[in-house]
PDB file of N, CA and C in Angstrom:
ATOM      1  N   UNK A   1      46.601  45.406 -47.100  1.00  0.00           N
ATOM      2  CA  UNK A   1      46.995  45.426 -45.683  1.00  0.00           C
ATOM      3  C   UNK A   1      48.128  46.413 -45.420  1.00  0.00           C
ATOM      4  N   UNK A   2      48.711  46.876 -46.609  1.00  0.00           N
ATOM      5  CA  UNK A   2      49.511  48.071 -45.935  1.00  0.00           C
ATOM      6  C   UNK A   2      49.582  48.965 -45.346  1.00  0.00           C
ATOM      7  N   UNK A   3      48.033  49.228 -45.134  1.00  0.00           N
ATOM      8  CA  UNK A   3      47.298  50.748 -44.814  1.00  0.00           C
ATOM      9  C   UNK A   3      47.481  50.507 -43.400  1.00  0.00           C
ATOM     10  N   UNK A   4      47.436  49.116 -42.892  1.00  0.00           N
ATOM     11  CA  UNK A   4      46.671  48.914 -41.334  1.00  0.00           C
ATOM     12  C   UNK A   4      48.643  48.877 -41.092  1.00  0.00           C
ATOM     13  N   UNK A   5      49.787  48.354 -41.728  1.00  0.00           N
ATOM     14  CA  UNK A   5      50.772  48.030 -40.979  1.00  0.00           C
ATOM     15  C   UNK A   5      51.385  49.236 -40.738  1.00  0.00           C
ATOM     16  N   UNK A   6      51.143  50.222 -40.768  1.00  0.00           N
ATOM     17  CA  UNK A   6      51.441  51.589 -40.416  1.00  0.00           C
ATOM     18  C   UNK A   6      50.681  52.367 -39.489  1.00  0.00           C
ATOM     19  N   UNK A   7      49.468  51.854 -39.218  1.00  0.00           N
ATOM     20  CA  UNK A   7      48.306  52.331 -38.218  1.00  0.00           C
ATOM     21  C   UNK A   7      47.719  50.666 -37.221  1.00  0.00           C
ATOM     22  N   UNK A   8      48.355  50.289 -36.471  1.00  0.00           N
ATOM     23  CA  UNK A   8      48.223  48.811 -36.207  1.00  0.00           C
ATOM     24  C   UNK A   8      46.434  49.205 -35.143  1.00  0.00           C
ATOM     25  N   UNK A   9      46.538  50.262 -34.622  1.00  0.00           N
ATOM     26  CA  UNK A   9      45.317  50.582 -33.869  1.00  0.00           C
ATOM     27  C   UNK A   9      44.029  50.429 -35.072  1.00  0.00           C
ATOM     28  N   UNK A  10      44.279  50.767 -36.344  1.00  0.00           N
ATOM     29  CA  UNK A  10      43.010  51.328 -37.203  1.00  0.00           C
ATOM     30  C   UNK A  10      42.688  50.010 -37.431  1.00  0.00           C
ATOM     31  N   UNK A  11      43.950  49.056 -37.527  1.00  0.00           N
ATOM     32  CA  UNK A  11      43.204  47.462 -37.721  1.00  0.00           C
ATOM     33  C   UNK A  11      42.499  46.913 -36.411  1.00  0.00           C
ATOM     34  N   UNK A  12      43.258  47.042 -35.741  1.00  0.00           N
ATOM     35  CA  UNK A  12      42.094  46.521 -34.263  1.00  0.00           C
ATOM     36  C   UNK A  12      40.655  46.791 -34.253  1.00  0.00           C
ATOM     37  N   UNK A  13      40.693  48.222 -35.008  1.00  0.00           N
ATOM     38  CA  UNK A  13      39.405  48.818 -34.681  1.00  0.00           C
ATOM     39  C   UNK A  13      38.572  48.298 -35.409  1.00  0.00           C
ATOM     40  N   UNK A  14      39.411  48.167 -36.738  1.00  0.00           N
ATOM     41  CA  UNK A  14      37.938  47.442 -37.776  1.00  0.00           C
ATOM     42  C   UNK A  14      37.904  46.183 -38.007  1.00  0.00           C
ATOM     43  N   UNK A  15      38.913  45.086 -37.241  1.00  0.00           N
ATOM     44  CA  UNK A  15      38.426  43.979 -36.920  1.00  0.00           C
ATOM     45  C   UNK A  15      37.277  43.619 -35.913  1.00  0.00           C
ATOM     46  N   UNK A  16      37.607  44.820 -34.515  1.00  0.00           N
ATOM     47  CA  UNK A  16      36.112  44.892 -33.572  1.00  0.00           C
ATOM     48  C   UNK A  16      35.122  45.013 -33.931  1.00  0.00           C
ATOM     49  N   UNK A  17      35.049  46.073 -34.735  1.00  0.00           N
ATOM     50  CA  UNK A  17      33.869  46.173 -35.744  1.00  0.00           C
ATOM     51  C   UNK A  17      33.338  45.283 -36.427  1.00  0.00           C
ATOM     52  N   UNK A  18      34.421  44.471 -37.253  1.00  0.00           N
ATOM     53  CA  UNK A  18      33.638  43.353 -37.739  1.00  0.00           C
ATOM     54  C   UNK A  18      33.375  42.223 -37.238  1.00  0.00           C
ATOM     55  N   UNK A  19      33.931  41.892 -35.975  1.00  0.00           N
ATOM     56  CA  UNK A  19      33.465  40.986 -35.092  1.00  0.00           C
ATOM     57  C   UNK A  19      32.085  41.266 -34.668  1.00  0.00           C
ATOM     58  N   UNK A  20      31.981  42.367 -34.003  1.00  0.00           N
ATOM     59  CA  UNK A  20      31.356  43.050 -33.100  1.00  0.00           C
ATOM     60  C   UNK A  20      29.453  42.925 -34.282  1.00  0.00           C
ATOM     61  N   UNK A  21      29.706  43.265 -35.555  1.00  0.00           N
ATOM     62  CA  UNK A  21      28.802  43.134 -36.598  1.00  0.00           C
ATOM     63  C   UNK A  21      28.049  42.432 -36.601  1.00  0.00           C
ATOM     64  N   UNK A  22      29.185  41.042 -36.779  1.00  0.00           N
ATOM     65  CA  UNK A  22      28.868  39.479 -37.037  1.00  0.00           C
ATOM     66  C   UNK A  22      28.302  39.298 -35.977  1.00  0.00           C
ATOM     67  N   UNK A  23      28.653  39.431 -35.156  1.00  0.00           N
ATOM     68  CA  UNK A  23      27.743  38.567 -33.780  1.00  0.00           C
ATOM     69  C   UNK A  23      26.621  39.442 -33.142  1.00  0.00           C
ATOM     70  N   UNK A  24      26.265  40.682 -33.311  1.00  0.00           N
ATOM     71  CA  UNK A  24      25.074  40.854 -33.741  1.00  0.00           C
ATOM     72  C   UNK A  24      24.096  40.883 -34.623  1.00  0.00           C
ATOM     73  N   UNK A  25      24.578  40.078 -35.490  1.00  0.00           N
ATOM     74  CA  UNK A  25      23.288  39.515 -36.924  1.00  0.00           C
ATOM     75  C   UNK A  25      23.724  38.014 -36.615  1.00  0.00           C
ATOM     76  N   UNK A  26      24.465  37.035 -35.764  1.00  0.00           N
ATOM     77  CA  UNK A  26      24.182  35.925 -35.450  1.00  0.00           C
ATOM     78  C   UNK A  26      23.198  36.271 -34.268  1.00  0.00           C
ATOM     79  N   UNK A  27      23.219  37.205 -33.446  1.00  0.00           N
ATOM     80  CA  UNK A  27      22.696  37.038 -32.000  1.00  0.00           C
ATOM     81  C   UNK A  27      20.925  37.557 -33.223  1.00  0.00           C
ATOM     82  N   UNK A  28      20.866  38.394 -33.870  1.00  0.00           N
ATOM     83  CA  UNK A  28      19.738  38.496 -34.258  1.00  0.00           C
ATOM     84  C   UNK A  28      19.103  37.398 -35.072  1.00  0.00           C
ATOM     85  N   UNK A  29      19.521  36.440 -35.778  1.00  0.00           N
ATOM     86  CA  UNK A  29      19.102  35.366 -36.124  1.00  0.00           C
ATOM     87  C   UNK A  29      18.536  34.656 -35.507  1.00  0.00           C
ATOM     88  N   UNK A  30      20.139  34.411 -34.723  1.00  0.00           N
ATOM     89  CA  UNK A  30      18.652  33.155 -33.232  1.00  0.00           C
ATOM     90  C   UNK A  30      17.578  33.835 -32.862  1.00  0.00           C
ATOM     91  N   UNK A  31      17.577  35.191 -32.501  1.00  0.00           N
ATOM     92  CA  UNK A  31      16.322  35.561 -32.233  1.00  0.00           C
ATOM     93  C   UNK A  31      15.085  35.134 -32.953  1.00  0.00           C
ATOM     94  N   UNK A  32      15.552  35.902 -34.445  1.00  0.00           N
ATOM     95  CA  UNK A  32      14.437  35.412 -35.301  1.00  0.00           C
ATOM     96  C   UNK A  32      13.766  33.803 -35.202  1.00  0.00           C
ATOM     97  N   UNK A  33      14.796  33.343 -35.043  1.00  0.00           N
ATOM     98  CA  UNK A  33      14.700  31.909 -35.370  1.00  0.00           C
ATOM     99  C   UNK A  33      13.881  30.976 -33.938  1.00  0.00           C
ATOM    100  N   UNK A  34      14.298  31.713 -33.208  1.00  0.00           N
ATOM    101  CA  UNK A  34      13.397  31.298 -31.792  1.00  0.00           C
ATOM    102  C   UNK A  34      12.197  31.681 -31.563  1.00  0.00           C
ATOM    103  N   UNK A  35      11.426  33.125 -32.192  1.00  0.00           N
ATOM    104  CA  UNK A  35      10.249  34.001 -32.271  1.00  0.00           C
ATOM    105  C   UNK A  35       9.483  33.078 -33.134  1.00  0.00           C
ATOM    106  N   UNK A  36      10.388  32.917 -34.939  1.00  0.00           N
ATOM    107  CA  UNK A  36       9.505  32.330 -35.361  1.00  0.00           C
ATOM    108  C   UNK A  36       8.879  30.838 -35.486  1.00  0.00           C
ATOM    109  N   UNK A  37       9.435  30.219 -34.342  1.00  0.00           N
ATOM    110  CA  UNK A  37       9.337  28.717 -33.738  1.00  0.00           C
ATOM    111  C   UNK A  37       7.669  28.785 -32.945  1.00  0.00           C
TER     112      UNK A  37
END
């Protein structure tokens, strides 16, 4: 974490990112999961 406490923007960014990830492979799951119902 030292990298980000010197660049506090570069962490925002790649926490969005990994939010942003996650909840499109949850939002694609339900999909799956509703198609293959």
């Amino acid at each position: 974490m030292l990298l980000f406490e010197s660049n506090p923007l570069r962490a925002i960014a790649f926490v969005a990112t990994t939010c942003a990830t996650a909840f499109v492979l949850f939002i694609g799951a339900v999909v799956v999961s509703v198609v293959m119902k």
